[in-house]
PDB file of N, CA and C in Angstrom:
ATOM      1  N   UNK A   1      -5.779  21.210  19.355  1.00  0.00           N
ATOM      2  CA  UNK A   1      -6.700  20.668  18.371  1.00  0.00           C
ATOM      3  C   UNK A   1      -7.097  19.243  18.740  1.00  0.00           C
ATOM      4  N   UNK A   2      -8.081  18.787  18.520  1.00  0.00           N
ATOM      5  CA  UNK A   2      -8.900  17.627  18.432  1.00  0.00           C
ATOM      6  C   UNK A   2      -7.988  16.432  17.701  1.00  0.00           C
ATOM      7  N   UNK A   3      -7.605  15.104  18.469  1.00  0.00           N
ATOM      8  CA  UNK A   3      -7.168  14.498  17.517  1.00  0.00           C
ATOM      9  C   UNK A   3      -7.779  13.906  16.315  1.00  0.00           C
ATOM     10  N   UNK A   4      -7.202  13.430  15.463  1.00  0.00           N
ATOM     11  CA  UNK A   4      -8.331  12.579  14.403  1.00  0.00           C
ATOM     12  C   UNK A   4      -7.457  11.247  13.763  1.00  0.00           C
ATOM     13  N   UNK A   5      -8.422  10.039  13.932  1.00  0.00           N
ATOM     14  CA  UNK A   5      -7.931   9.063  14.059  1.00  0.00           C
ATOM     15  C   UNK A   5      -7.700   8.649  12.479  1.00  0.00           C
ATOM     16  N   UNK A   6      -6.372   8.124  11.519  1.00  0.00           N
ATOM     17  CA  UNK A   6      -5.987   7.660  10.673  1.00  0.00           C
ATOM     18  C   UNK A   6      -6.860   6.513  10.258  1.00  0.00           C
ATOM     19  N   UNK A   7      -7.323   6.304   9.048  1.00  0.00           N
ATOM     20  CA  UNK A   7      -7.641   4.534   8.632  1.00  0.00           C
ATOM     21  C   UNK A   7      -6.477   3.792   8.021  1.00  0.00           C
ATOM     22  N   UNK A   8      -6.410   2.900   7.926  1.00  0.00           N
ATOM     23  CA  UNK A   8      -5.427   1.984   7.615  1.00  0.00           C
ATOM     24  C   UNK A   8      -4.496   2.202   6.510  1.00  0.00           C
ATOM     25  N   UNK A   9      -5.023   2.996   5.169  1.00  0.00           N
ATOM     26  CA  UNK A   9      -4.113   3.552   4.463  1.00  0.00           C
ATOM     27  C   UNK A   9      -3.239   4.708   4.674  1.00  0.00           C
ATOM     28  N   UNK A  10      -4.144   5.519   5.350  1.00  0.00           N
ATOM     29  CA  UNK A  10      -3.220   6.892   5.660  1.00  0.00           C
ATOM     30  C   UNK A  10      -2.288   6.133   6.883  1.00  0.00           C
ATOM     31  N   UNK A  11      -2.160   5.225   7.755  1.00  0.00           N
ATOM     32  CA  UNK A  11      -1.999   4.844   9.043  1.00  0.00           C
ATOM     33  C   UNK A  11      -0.295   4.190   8.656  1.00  0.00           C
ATOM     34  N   UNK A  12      -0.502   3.835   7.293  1.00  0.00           N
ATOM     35  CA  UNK A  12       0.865   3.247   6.636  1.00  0.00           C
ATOM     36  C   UNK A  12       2.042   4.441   6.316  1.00  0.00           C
ATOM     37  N   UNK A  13       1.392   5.386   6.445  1.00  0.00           N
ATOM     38  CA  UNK A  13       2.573   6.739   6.311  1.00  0.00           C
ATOM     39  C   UNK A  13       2.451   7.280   7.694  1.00  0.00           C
ATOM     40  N   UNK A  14       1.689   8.054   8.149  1.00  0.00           N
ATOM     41  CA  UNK A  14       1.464   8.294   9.707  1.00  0.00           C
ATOM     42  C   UNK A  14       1.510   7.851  10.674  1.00  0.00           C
ATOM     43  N   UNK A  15       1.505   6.743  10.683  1.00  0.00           N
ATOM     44  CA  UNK A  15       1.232   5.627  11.876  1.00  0.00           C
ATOM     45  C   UNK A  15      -0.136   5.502  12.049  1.00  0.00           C
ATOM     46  N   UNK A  16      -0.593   4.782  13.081  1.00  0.00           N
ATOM     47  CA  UNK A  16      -1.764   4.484  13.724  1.00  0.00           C
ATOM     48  C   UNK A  16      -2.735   5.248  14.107  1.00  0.00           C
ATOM     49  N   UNK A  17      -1.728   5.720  15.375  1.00  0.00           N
ATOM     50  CA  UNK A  17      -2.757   6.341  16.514  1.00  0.00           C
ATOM     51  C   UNK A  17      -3.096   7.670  16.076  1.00  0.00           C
ATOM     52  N   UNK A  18      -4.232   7.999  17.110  1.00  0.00           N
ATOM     53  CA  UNK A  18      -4.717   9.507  16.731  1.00  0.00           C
ATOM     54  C   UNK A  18      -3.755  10.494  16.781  1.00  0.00           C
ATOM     55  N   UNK A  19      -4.050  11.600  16.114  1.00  0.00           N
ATOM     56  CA  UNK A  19      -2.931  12.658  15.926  1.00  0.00           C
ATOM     57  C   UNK A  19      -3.787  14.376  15.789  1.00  0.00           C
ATOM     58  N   UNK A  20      -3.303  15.172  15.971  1.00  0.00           N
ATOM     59  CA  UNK A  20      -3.802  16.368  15.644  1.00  0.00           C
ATOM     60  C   UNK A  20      -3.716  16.435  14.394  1.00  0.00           C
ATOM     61  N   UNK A  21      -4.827  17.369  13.992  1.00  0.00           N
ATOM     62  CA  UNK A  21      -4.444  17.471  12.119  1.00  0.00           C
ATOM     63  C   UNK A  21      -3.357  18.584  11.795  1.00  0.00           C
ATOM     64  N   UNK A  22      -2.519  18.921  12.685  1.00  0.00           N
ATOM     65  CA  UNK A  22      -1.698  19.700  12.378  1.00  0.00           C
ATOM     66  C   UNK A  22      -0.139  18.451  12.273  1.00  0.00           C
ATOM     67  N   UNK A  23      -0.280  18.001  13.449  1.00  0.00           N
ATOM     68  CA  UNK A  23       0.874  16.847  13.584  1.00  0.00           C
ATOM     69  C   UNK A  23       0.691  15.625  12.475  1.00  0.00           C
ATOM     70  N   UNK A  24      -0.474  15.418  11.939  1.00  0.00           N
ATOM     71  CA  UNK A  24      -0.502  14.819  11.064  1.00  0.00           C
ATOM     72  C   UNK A  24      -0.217  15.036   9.373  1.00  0.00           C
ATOM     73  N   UNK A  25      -0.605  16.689   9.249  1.00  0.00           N
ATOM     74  CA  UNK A  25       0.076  17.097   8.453  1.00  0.00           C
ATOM     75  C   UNK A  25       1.554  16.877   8.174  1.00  0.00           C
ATOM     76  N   UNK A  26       1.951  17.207   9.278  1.00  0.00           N
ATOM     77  CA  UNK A  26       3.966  17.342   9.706  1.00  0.00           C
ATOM     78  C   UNK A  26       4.511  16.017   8.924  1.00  0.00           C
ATOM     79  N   UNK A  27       3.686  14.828   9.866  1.00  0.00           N
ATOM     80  CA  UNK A  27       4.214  13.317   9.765  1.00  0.00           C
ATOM     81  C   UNK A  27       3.663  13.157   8.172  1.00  0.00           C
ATOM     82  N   UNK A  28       3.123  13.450   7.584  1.00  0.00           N
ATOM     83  CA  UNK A  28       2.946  13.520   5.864  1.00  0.00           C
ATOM     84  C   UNK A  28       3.697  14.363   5.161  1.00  0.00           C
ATOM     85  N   UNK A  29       4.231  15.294   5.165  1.00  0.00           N
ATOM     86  CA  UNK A  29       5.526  15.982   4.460  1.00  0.00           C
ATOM     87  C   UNK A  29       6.519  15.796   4.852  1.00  0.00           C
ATOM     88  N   UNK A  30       6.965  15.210   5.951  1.00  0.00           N
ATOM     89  CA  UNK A  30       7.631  14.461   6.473  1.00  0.00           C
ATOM     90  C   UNK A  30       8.340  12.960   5.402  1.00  0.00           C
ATOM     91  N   UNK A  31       6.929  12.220   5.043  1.00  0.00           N
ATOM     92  CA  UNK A  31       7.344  11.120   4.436  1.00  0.00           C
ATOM     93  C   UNK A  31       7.592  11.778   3.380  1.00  0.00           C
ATOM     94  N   UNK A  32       6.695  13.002   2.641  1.00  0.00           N
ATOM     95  CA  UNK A  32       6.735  13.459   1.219  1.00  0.00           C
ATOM     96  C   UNK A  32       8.367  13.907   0.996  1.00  0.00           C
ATOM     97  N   UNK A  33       9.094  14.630   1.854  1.00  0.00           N
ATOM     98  CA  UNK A  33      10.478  14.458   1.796  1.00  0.00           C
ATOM     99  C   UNK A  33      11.364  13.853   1.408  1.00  0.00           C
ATOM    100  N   UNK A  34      11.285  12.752   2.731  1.00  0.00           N
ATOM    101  CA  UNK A  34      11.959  11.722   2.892  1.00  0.00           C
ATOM    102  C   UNK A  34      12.442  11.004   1.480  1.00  0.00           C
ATOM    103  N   UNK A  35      11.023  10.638   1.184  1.00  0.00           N
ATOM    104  CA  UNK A  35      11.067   9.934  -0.114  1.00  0.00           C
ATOM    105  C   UNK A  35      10.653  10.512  -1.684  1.00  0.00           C
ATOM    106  N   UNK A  36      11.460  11.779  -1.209  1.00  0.00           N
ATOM    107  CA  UNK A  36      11.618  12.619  -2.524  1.00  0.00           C
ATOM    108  C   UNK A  36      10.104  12.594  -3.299  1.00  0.00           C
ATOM    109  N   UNK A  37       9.060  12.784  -3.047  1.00  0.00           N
ATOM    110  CA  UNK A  37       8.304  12.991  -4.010  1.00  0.00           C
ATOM    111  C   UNK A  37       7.243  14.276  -3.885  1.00  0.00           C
ATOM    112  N   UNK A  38       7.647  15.413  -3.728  1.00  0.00           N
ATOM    113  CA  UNK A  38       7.235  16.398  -4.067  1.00  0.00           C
ATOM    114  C   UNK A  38       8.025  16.870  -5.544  1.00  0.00           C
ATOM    115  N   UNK A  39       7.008  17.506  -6.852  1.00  0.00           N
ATOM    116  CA  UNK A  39       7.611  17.324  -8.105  1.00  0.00           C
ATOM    117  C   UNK A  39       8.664  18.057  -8.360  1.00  0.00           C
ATOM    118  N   UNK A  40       9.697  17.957  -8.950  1.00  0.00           N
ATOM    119  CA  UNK A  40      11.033  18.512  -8.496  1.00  0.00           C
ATOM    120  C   UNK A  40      11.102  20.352  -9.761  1.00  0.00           C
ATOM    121  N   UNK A  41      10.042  20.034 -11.146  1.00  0.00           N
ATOM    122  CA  UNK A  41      10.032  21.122 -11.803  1.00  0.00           C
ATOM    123  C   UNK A  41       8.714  22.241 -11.089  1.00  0.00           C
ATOM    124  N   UNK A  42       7.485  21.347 -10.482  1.00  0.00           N
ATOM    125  CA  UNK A  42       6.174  21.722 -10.291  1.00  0.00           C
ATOM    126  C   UNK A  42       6.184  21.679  -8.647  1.00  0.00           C
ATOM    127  N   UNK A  43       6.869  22.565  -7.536  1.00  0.00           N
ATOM    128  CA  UNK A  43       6.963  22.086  -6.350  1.00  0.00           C
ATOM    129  C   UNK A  43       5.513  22.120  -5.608  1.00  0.00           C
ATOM    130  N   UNK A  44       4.676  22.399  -6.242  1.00  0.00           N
ATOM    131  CA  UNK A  44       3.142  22.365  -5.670  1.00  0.00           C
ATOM    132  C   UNK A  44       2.689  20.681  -5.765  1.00  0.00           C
ATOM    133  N   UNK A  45       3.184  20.292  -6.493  1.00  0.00           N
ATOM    134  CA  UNK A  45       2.489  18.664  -7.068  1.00  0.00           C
ATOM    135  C   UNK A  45       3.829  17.767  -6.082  1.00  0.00           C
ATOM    136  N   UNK A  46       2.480  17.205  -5.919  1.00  0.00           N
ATOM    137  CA  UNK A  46       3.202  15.657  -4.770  1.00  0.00           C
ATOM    138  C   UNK A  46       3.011  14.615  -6.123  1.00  0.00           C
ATOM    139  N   UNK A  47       4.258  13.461  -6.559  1.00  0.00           N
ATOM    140  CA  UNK A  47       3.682  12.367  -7.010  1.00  0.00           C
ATOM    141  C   UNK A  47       3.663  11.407  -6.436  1.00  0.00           C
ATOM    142  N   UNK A  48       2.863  10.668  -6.515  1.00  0.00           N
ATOM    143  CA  UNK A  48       2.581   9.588  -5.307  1.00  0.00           C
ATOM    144  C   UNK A  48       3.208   8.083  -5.602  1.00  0.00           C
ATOM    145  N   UNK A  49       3.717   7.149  -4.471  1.00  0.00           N
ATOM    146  CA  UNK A  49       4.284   6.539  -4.650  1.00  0.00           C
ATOM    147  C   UNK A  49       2.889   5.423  -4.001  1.00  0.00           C
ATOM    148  N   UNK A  50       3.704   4.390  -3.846  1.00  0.00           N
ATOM    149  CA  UNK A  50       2.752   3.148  -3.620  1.00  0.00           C
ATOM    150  C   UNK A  50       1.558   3.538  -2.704  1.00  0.00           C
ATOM    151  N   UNK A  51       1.967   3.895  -1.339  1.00  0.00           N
ATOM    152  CA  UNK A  51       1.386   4.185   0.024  1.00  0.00           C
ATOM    153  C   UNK A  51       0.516   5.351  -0.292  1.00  0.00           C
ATOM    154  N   UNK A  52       0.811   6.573  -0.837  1.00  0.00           N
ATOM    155  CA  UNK A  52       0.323   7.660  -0.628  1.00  0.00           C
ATOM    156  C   UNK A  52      -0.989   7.531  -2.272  1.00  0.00           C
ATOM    157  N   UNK A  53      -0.694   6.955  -3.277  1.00  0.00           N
ATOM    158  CA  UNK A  53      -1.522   6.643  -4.570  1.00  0.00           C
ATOM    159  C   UNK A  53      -2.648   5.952  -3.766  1.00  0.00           C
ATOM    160  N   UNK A  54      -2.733   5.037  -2.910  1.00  0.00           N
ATOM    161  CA  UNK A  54      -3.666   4.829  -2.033  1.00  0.00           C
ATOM    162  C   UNK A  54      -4.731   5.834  -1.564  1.00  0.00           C
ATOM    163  N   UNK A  55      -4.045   6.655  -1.051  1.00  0.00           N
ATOM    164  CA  UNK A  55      -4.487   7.917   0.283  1.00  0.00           C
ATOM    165  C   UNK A  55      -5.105   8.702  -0.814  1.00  0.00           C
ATOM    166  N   UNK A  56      -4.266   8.819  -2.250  1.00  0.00           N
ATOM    167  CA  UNK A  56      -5.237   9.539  -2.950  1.00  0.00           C
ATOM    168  C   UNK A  56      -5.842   9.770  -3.968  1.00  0.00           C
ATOM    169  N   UNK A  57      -6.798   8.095  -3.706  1.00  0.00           N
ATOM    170  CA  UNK A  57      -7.668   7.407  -4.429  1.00  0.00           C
ATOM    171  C   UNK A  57      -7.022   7.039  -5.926  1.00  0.00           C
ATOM    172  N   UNK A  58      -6.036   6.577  -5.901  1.00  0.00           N
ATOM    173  CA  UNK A  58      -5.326   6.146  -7.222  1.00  0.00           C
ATOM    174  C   UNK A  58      -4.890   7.472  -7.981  1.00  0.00           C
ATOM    175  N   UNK A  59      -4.841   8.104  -7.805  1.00  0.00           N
ATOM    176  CA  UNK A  59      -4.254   9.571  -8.179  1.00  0.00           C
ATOM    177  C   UNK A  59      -2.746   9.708  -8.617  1.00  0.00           C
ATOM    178  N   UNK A  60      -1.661  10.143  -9.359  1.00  0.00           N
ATOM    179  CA  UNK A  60      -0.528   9.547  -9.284  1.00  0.00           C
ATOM    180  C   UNK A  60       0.245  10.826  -9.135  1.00  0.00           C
ATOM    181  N   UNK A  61      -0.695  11.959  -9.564  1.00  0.00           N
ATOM    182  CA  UNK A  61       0.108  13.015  -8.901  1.00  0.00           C
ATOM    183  C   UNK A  61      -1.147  14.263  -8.612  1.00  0.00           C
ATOM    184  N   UNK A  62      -0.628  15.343  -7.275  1.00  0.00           N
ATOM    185  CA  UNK A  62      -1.778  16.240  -6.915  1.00  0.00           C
ATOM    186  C   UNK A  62      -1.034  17.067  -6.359  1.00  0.00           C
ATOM    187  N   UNK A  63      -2.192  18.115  -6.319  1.00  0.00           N
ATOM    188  CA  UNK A  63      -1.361  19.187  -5.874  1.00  0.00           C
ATOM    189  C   UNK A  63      -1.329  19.511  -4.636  1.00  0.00           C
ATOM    190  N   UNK A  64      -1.081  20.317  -3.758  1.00  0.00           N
ATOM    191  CA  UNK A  64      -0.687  20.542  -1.852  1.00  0.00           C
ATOM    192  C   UNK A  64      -2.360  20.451  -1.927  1.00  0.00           C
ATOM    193  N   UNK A  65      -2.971  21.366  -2.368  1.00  0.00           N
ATOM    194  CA  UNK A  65      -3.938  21.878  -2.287  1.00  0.00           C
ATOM    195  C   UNK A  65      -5.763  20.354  -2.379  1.00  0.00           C
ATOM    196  N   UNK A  66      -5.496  19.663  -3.294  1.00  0.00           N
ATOM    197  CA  UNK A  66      -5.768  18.574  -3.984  1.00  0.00           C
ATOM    198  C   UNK A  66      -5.264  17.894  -2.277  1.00  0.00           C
ATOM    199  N   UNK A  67      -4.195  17.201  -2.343  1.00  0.00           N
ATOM    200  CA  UNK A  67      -3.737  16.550  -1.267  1.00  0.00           C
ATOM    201  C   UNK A  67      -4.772  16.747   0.051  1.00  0.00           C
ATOM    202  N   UNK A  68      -4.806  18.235   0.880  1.00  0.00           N
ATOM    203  CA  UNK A  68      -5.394  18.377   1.908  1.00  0.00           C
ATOM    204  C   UNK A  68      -7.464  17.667   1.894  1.00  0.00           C
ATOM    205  N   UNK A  69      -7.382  17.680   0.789  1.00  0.00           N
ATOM    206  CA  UNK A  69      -9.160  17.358   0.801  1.00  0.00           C
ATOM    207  C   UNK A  69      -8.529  16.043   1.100  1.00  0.00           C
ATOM    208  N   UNK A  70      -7.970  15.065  -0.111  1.00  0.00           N
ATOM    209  CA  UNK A  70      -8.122  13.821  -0.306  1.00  0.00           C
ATOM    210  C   UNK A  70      -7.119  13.134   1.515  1.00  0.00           C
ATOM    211  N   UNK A  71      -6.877  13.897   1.707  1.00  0.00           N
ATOM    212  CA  UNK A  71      -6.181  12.998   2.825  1.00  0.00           C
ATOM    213  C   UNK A  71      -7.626  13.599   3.920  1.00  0.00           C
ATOM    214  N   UNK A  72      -8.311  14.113   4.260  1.00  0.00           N
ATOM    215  CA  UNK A  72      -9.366  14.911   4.971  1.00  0.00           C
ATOM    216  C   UNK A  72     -10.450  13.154   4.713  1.00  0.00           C
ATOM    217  N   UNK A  73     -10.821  12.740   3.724  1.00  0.00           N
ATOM    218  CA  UNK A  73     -11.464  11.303   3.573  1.00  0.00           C
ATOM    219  C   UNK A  73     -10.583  10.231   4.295  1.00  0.00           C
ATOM    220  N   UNK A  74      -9.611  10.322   5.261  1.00  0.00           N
ATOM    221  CA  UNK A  74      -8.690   9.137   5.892  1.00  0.00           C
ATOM    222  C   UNK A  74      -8.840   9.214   7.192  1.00  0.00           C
ATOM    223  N   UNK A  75      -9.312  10.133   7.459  1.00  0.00           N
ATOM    224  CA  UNK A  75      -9.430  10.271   8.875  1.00  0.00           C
ATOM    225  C   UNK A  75     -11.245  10.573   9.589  1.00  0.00           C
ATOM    226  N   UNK A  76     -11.196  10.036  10.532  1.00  0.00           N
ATOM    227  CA  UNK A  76     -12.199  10.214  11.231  1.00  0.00           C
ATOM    228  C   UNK A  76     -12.581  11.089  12.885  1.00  0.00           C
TER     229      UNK A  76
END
């Protein structure tokens, strides 16, 4: 796949550089893990913490589905 390059908000969870949108997916559920915020009764809903409420447009919680558009506006 084609890489696609992060902007500066998504770039704070992903890193920087270009990435496949598959590997970039990874490195985003990855953090969603990490830092516990996929909803623990609603496992479809991500709530968003500082970095990621950014990525999706002040949003505080969304669903997988919701998520893939709004992170799709971060990259170029």
């Amino acid at each position: 796949m084609k890489p696609v390059q992060p902007d500066t908000a998504l770039s704070a969870i992903v890193g920087s550089k270009a990435l496949p949108r598959t590997e970039l997916t990874k490195k985003l559920w990855d953090y969603i893990k990490k830092h516990g915020l996929q909803d623990k009764k609603d496992k479809r809903s991500i709530n968003a913490d500082a970095a990621l409420k950014v990525v999706f447009g002040g949003k505080s919680k969304v669903s997988m589905f919701e998520m893939t558009k709004l992170v799709s506006n971060h990259v170029s």
